[in-house]
Protein backbone atom coordinates (compact mmCIF):
# COMPACT_ATOMS: atom_id res chain seq x y z
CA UNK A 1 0.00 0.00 0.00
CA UNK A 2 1.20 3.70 -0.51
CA UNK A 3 -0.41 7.43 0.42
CA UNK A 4 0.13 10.03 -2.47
CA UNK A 5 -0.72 13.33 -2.11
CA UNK A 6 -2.02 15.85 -4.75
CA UNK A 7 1.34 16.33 -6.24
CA UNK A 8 2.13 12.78 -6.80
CA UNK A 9 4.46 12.59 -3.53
CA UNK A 10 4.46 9.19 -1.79
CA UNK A 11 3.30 10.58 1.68
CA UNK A 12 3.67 7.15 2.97
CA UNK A 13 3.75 3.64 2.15
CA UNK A 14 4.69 -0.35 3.56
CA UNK A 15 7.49 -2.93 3.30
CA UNK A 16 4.82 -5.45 1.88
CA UNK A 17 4.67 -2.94 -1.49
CA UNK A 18 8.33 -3.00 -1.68
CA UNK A 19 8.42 -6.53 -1.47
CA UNK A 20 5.62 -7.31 -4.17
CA UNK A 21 7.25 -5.11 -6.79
CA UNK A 22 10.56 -5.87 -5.34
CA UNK A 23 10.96 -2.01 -5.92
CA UNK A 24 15.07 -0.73 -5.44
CA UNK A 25 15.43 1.73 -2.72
CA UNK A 26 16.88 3.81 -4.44
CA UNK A 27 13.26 4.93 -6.18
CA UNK A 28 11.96 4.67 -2.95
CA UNK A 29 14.26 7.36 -1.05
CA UNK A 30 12.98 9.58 -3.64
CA UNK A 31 9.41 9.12 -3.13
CA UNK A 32 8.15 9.95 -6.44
CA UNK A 33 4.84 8.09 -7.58
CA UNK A 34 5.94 8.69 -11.21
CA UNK A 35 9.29 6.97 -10.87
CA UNK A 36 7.70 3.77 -8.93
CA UNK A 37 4.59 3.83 -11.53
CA UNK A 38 7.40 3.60 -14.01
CA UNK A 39 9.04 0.25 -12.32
CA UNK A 40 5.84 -0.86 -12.24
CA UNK A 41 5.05 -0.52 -15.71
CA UNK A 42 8.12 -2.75 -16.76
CA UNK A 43 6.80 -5.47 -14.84
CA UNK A 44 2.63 -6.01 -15.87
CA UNK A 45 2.24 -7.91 -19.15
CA UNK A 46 -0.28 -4.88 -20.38
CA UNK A 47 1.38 -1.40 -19.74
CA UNK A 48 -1.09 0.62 -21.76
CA UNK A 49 -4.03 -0.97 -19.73
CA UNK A 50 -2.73 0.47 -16.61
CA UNK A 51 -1.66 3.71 -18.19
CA UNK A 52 -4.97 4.13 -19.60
CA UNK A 53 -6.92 3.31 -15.70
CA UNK A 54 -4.43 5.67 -13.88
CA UNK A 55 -5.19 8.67 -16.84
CA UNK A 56 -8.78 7.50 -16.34
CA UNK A 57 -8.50 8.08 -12.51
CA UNK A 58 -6.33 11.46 -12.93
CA UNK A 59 -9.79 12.94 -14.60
CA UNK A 60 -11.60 11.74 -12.19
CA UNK A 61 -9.94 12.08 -8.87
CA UNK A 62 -13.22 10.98 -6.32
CA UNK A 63 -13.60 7.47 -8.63
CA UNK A 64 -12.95 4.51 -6.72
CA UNK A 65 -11.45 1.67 -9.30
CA UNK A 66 -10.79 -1.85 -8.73
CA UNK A 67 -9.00 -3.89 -11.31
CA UNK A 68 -7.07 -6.71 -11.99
CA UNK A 69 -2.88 -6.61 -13.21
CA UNK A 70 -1.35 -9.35 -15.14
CA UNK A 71 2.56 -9.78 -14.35
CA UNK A 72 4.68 -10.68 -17.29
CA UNK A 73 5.91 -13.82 -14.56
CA UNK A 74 2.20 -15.05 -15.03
CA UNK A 75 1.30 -13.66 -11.10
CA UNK A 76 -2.27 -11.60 -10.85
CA UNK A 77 -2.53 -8.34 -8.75
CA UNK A 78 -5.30 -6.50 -7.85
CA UNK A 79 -4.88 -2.68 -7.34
CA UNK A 80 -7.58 -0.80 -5.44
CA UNK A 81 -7.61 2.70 -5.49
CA UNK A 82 -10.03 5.31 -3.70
CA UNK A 83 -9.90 9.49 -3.01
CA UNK A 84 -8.67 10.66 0.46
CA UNK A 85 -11.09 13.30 1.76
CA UNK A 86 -10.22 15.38 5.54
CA UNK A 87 -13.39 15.83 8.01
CA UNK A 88 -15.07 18.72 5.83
CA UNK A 89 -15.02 16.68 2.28
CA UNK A 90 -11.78 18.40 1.10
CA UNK A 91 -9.89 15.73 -1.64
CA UNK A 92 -6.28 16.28 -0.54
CA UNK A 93 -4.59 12.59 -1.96
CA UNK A 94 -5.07 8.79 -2.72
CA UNK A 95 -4.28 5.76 -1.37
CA UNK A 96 -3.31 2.40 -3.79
CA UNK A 97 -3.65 -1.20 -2.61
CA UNK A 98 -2.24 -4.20 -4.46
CA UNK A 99 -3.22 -7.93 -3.65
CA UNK A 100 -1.44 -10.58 -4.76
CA UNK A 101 -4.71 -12.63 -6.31
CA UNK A 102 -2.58 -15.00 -8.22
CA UNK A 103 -3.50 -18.21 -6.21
CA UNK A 104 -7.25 -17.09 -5.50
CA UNK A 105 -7.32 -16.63 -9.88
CA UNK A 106 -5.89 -20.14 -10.35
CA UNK A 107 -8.35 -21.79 -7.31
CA UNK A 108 -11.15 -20.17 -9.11
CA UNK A 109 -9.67 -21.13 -12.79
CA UNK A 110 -9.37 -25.15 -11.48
CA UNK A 111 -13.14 -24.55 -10.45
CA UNK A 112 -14.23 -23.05 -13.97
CA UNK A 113 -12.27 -26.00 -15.59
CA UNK A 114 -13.65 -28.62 -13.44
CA UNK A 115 -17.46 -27.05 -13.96
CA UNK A 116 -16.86 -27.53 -17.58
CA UNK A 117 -15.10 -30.73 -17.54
CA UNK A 118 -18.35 -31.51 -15.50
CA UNK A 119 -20.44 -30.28 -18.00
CA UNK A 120 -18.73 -32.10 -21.25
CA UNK A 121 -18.34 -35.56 -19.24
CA UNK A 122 -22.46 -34.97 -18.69
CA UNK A 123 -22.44 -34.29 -22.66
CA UNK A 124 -20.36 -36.74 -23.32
CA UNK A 125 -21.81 -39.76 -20.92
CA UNK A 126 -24.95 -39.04 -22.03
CA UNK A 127 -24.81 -39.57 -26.01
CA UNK A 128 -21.97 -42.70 -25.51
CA UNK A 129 -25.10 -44.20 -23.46
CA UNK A 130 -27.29 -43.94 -25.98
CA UNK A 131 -25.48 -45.73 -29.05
CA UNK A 132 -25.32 -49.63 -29.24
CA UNK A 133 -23.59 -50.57 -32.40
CA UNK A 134 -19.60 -50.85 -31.46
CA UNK A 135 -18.24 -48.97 -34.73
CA UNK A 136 -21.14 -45.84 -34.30
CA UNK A 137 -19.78 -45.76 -30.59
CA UNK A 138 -16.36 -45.57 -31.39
CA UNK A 139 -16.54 -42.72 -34.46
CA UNK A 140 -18.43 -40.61 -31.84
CA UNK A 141 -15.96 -41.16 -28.63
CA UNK A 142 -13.21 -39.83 -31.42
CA UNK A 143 -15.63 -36.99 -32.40
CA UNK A 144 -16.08 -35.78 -29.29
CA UNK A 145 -12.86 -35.90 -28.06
CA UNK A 146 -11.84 -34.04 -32.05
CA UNK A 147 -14.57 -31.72 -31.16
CA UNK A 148 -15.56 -31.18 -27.91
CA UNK A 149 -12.51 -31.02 -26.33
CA UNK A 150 -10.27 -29.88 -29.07
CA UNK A 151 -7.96 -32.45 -28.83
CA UNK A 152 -6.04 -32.12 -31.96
CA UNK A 153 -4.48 -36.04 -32.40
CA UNK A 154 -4.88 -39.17 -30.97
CA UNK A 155 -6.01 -43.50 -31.62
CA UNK A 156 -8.63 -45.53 -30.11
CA UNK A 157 -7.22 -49.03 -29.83
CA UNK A 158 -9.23 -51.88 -28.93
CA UNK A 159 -7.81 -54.68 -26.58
CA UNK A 160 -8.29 -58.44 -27.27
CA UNK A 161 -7.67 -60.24 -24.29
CA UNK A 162 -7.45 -63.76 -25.31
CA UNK A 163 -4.28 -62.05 -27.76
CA UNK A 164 -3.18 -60.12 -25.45
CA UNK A 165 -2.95 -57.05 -28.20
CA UNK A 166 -4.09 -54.57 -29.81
CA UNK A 167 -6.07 -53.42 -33.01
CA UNK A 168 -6.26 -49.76 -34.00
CA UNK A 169 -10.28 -48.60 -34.13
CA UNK A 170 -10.07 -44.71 -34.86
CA UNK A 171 -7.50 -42.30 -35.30
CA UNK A 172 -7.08 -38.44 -36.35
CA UNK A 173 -4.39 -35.80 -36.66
CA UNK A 174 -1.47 -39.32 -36.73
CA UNK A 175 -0.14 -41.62 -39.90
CA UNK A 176 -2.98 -44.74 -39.02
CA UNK A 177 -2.02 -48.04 -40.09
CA UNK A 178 -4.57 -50.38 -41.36
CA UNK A 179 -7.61 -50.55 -38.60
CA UNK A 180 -7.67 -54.78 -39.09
CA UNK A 181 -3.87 -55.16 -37.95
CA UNK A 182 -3.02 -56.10 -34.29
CA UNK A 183 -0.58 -55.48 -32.54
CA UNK A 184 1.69 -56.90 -29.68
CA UNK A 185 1.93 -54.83 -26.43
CA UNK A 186 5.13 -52.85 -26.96
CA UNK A 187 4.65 -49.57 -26.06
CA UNK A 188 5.73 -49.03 -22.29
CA UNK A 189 2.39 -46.73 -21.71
CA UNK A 190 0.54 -49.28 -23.38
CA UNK A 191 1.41 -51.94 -21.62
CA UNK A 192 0.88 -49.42 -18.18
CA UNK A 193 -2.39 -48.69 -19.25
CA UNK A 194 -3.54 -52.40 -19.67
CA UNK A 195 -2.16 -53.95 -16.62
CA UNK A 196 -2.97 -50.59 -14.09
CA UNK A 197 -6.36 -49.70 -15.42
CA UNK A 198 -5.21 -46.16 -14.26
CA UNK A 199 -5.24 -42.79 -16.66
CA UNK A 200 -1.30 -41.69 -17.86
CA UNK A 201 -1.42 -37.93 -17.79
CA UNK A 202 2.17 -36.50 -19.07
CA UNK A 203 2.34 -32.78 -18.93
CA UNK A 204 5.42 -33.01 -21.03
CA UNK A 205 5.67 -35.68 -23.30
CA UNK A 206 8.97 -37.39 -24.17
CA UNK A 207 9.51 -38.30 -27.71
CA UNK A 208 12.02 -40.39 -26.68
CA UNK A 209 9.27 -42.84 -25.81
CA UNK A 210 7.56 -43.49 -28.74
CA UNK A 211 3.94 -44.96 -29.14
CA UNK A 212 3.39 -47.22 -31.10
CA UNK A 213 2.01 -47.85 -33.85
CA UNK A 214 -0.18 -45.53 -34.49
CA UNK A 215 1.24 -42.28 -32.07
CA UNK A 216 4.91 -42.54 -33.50
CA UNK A 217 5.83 -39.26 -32.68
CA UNK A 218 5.37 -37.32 -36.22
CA UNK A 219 8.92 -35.73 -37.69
CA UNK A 220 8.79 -32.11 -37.05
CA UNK A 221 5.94 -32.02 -34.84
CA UNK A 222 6.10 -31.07 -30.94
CA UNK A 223 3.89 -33.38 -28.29
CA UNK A 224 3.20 -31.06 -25.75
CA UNK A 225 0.99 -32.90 -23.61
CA UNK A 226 0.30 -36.77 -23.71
CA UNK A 227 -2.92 -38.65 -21.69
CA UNK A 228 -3.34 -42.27 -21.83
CA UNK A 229 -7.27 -43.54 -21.11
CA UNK A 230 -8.24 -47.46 -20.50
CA UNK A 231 -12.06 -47.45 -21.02
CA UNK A 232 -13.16 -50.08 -18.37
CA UNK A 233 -15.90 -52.24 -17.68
CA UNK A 234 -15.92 -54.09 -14.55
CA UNK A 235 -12.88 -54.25 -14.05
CA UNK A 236 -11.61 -54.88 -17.41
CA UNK A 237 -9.71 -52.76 -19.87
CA UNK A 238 -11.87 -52.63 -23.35
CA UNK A 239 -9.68 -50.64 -25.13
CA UNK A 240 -6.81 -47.78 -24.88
CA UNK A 241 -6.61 -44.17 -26.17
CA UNK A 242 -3.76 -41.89 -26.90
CA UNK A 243 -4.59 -38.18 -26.60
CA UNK A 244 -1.87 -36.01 -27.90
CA UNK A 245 -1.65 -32.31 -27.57
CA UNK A 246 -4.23 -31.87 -24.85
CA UNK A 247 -5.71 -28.81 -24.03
CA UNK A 248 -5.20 -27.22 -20.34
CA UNK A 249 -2.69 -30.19 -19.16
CA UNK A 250 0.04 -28.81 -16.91
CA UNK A 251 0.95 -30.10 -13.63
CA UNK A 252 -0.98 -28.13 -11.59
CA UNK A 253 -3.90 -29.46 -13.38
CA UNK A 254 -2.94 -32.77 -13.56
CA UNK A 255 -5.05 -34.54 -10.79
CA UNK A 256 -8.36 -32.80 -12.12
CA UNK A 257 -7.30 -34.13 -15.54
CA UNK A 258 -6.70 -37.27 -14.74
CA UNK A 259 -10.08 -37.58 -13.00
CA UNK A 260 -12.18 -36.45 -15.63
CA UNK A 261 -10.56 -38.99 -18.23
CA UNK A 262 -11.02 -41.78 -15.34
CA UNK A 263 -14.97 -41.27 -15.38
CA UNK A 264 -15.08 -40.38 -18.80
CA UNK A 265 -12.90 -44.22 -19.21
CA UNK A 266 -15.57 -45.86 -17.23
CA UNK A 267 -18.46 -44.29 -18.90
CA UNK A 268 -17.42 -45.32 -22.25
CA UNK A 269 -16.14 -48.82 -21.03
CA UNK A 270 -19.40 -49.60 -19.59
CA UNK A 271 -21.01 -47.95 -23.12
CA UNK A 272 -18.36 -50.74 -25.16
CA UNK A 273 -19.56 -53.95 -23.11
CA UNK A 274 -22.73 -53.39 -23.53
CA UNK A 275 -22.49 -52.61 -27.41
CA UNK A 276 -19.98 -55.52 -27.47
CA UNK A 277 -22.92 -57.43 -25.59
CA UNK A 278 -25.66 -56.18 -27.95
CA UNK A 279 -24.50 -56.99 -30.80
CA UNK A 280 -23.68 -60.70 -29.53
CA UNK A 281 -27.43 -60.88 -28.62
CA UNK A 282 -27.73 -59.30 -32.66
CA UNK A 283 -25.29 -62.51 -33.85
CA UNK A 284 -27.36 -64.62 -31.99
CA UNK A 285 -30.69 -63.56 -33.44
CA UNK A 286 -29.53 -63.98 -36.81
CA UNK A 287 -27.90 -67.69 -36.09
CA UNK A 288 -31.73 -68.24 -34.83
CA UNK A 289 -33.01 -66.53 -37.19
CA UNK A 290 -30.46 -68.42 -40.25
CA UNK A 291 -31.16 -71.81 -38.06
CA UNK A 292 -35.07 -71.18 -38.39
CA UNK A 293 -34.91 -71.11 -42.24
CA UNK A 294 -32.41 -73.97 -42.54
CA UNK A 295 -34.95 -76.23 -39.88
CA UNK A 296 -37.77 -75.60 -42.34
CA UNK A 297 -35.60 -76.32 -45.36
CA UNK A 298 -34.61 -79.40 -44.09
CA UNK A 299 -37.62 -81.04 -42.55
CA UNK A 300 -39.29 -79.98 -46.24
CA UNK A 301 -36.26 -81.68 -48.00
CA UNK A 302 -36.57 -84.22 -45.40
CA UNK A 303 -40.66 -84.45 -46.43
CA UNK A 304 -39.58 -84.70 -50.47
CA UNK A 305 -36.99 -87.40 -49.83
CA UNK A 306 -39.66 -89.46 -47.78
CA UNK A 307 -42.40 -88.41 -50.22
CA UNK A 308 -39.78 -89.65 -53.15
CA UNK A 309 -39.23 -92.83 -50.98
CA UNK A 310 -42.71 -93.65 -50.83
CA UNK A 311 -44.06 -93.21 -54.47
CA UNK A 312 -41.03 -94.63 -55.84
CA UNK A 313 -39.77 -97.44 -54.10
CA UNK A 314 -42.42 -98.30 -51.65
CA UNK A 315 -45.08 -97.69 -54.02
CA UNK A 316 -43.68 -99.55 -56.84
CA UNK A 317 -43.02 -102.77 -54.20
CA UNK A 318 -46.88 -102.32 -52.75
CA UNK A 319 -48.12 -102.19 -56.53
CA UNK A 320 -46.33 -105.01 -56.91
CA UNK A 321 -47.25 -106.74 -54.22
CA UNK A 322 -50.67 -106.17 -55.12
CA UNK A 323 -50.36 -107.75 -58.44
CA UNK A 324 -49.06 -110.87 -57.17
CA UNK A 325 -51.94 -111.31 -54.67
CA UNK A 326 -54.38 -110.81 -57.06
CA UNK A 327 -52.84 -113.39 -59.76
CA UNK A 328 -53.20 -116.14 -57.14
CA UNK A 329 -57.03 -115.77 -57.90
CA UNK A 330 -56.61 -116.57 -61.48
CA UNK A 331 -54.01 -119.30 -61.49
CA UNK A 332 -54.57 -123.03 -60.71
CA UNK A 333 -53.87 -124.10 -56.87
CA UNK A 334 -50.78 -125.94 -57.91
CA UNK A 335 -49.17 -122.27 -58.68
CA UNK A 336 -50.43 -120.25 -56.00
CA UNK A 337 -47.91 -121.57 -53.60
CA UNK A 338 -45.20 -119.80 -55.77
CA UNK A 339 -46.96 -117.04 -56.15
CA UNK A 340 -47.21 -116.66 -52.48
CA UNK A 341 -43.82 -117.17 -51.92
CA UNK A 342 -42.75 -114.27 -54.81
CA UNK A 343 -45.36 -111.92 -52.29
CA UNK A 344 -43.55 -113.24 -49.22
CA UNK A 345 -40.06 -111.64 -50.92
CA UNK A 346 -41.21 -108.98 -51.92
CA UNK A 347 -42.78 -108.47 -48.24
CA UNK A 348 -39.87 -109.06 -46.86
CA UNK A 349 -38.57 -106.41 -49.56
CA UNK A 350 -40.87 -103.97 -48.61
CA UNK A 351 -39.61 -104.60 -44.59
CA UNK A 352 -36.56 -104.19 -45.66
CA UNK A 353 -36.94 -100.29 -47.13
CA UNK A 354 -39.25 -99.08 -44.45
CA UNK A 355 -36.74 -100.07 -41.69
CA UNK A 356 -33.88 -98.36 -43.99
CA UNK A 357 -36.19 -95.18 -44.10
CA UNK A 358 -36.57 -95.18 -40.23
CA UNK A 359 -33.50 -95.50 -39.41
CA UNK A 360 -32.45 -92.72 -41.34
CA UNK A 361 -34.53 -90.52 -39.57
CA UNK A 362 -33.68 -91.77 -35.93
CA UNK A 363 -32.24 -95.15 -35.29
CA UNK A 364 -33.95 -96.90 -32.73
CA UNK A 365 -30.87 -98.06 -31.07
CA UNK A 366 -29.76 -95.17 -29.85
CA UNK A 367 -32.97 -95.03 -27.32
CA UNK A 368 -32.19 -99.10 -26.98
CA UNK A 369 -28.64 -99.52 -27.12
CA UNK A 370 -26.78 -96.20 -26.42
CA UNK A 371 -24.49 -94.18 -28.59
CA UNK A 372 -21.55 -96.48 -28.92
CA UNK A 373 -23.74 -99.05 -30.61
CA UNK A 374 -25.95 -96.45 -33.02
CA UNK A 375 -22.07 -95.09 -34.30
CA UNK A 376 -20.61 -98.13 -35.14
CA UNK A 377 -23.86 -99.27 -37.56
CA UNK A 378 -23.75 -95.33 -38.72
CA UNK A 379 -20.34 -95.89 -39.86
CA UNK A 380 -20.53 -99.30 -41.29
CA UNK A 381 -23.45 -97.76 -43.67
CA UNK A 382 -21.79 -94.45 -44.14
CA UNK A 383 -18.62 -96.27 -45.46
CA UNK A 384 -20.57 -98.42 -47.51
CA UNK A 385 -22.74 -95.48 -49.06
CA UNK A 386 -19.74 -93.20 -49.31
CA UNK A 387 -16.40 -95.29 -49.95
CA UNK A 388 -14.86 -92.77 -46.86
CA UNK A 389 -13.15 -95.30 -44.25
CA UNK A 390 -13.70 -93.84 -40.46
CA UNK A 391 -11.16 -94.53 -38.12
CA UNK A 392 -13.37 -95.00 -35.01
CA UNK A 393 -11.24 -94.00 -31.73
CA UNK A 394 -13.14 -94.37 -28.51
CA UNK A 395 -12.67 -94.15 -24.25
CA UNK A 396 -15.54 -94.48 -21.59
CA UNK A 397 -18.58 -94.99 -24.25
CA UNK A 398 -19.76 -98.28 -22.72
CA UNK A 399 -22.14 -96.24 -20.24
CA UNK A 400 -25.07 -94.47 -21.40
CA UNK A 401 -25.54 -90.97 -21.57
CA UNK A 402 -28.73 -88.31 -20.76
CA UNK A 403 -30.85 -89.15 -23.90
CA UNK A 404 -29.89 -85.19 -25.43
CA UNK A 405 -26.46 -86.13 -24.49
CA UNK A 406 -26.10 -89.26 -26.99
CA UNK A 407 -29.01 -87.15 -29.50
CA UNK A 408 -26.56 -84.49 -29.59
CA UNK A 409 -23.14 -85.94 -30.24
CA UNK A 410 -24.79 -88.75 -32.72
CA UNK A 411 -26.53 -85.75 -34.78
CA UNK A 412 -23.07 -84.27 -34.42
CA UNK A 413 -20.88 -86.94 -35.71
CA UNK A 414 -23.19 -87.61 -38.49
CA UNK A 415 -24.09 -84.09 -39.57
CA UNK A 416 -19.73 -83.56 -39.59
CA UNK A 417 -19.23 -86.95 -41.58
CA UNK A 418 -21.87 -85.95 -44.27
CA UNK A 419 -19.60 -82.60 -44.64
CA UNK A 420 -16.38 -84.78 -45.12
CA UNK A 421 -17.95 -86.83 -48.21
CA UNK A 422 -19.29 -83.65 -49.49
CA UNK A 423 -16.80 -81.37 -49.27
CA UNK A 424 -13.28 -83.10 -48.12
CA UNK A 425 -12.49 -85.22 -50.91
CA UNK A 426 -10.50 -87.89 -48.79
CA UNK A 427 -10.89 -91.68 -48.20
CA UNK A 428 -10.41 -91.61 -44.72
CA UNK A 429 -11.83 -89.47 -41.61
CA UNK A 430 -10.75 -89.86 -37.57
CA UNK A 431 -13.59 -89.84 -35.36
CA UNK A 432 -12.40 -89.31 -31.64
CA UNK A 433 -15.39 -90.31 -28.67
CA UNK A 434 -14.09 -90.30 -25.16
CA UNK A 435 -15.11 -89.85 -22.08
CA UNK A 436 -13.38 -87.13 -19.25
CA UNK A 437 -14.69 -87.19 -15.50
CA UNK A 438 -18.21 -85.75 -16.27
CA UNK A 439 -17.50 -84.26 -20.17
CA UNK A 440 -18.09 -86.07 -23.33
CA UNK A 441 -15.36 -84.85 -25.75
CA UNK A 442 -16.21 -85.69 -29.96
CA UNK A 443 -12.63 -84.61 -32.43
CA UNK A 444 -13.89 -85.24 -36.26
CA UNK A 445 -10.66 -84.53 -38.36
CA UNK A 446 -9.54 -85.13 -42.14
CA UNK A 447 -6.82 -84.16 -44.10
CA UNK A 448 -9.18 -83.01 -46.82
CA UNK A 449 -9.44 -79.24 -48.79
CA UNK A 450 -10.10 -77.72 -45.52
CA UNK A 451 -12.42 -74.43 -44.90
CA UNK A 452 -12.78 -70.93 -43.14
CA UNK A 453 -15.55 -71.77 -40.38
CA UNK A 454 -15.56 -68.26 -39.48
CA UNK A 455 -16.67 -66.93 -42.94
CA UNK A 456 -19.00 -69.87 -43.44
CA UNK A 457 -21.10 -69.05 -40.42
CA UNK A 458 -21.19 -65.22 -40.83
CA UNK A 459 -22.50 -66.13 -44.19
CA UNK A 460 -24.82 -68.65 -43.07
CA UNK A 461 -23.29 -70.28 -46.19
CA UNK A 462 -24.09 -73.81 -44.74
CA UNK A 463 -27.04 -75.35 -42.11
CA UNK A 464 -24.70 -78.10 -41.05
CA UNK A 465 -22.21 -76.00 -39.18
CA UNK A 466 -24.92 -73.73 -38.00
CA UNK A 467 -27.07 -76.95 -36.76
CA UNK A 468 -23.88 -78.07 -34.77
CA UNK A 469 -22.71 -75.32 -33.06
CA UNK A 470 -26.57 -74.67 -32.28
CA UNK A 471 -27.07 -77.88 -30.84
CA UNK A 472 -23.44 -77.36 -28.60
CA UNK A 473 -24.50 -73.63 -27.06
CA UNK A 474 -27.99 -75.81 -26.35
CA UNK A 475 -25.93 -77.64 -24.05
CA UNK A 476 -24.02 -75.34 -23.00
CA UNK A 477 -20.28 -76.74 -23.69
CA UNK A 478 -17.49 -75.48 -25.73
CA UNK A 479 -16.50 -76.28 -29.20
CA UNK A 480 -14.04 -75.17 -31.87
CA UNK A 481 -13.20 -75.59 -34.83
CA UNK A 482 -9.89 -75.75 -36.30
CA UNK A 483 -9.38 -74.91 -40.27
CA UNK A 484 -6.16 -75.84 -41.98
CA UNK A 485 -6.91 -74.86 -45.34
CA UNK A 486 -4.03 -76.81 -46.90
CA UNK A 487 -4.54 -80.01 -44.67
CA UNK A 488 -7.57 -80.57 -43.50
CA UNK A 489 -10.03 -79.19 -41.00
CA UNK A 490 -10.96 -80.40 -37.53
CA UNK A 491 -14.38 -80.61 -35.70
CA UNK A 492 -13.73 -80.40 -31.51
């Protein structure tokens, strides 16, 4: 603080105005406002903004003014200046007060910043909440981050954890690679993120850390600020973003930044599983859906084949049938025994091709005899039809199953060996039955052309497949399969 009178002479003043403008003493011995406005002026970052106030109050000596100083060192002061008036009213000097404001301005700029990170996580949180399809999610997370928070470069990268890796999603203001690579854990903040769960903020980045692939540090180019988010879902990382060049990151502001991207993480985590989860229940539908279609197909190819069956082969043995008993009426009694016995073969014919036809809709055995049984006569006919030898292998298939048990694993095997003499081309097929403490493991494997099961099921390209794994989920055990499209291709 400091007394002037109406000449400009500092009438009095104290040590604490000294020591905020660190003012020599020298100026100070000689008491002249001028000379100290002077130092001063060589110190705010705007000298014409307090030349202009201090003209302002010179016109208008009974204003009080209150403003605000920035220091070229970044510190705010607040000068308060008022009139000095004796008992009867007379003006006869001023006084000037400066406050050193700078820590009260950055309390209240954290609180402004943390109001609108407030805001823009509510903005955010609610439209990622709203979106279910994974890719839709995932262009809008980047938007926003582009956009709302004018974060000028960064990568979404989504985390398989059965890989343990990575495959780039999004990307903007960096050289992307292709978004279907993956990639192996290499980065150090990677590899951070991922096993800590926590937020990396870096108020100054070191390029001599690089991030791969997609953050490589661009040639040229300055990273002023790095933040590294894992978007969680109970307690699993989803996926990882780089966020170059972020606004507002120093270290003063780093806890408040790293809090903001921590709930922002978990909002969008949660918003990935369940996208993730819908569009398994989507998948699912469709396999229904593709499963529905190929049921109908089949029992009505199933209906033409037994339809075919009957008129042609049945109905041609009843028709003749039919003409043999009614040429016994016409023929002398020393031929009807022959006759007879021609109607008892073709009877016996006729026995023959209906038992043929029901078993090849469900073999009786298997609700008689148990699976063991029902696969050995499926395989001695399905070599015979088919010329492909199976190589039977078998542990623990003496005891009998739950009847959807042995249903399931005989519609299994025989729905996999009608692929191999379709598609396979070989002479021979392994068929692998055993038996582990309360599981009932089936391997089907040739050495045939081999296929993508993968790209047959998203294309529904084939029932068979679809009927299997169908029938598996239904009883809720695991399967694979294993495609070697040079070699073969293996049922599990």
């Amino acid at each position: 603080m400091l007394v002037l009178d109406l000449h400009g002479e500092v009438c009095a003043f104290n040590q604490r105005l000294v020591d905020l403008w660190q003012v020599p003493a020298e100026i100070i011995e000689q008491r002249r406002y001028n000379n100290i406005l002077e130092h001063v002026l060589n110190h705010v970052a705007y000298p014409e903004q307090l030349s202009s106030q201090i003209a302002y109050q010179h016109q208008h000596p009974h204003a009080v003014c209150r403003d605000e100083l920035v220091l070229c060192d970044g510190r705010v002061f607040e000068r308060f200046t008022a009139p000095i008036n004796d008992a009867g009213g007379t003006h006869y000097g001023r006084v000037v007060q400066y406050h050193d404001i700078t820590s009260l301005k950055q309390a209240q700029s954290l609180l402004e910043q943390r109001n609108h990170d407030l805001d823009v996580l509510n903005r955010m949180t609610c439209v990622v909440n709203q979106l279910l399809e994974l890719p839709r999610l995932l262009a809008t997370i980047r938007q926003m981050f582009q956009e709302e928070m004018l974060i000028p470069a960064g990568a979404i990268y989504l985390y398989h954890e059965e890989a343990d890796n990575l495959s780039l999603a999004e990307c903007w203001g960096l050289p992307a690679p292709a978004t279907s690579t993956r990639y192996a854990i290499a980065a150090p903040t990677h590899e951070q993120l991922v096993v800590s769960g926590e937020v990396i903020v870096a108020p100054a980045y070191r390029p001599d850390v690089p991030l791969r692939p997609a953050a490589d540090a661009v040639p040229g180019t300055h990273i002023s600020a790095y933040v590294g988010v894992p978007l969680m879902a109970g307690g699993e990382v989803q996926a990882i973003v780089d966020l170059f060049d972020v606004p507002r990151v120093n270290y003063s502001t780093r806890q408040l930044t790293g809090d903001f991207f921590k709930l922002f993480g978990q909002q969008a985590g949660q918003a990935m599983q369940r996208a993730c989860l819908f569009a398994d229940v989507q998948q699912a539908h469709e396999r229904l859906r593709t499963l529905s279609h190929a049921l109908v197909e089949v029992q009505e190819h199933e209906r033409r084949a037994i339809a075919c069956e009957l008129h042609d082969e049945v109905g041609q043995i009843l028709t003749g049938l039919n003409l043999a008993l009614e040429m016994t009426t016409r023929l002398p009694a020393e031929q009807v025994a022959d006759r007879v016995a021609e109607a008892r073969i073709i009877v016996n014919d006729l026995m023959l091709r209906v038992r043929e036809l029901s078993l090849a809709l469900r073999p009786p055995m298997l609700d008689d005899l148990g699976l063991l049984p029902t696969l050995i006569w499926h395989i001695k006919h399905y070599t015979a039809r088919s010329g492909v030898r199976v190589v039977l292998k078998h542990t623990g298939l003496e005891r009998r199953f739950a009847p959807r048990i042995e249903t399931a694993a005989y519609r299994i095997i025989q729905e996999a060996l009608t692929n191999v003499a379709r598609y396979a081309h070989v002479h021979e097929v392994v068929v692998r039955v055993w038996v582990y403490s309360s599981l009932l493991g089936i391997q089907i494997e040739d050495h045939g052309v081999g296929f993508d099961p993968e790209a047959s099921l998203s294309k529904h390209a084939t029932a068979g497949l679809s009927g299997m794994r169908e029938r598996v989920l239904l009883l809720m055990v695991v399967s694979s399969w294993k495609p070697h499209p040079v070699r073969g291709a293996g049922l599990r």
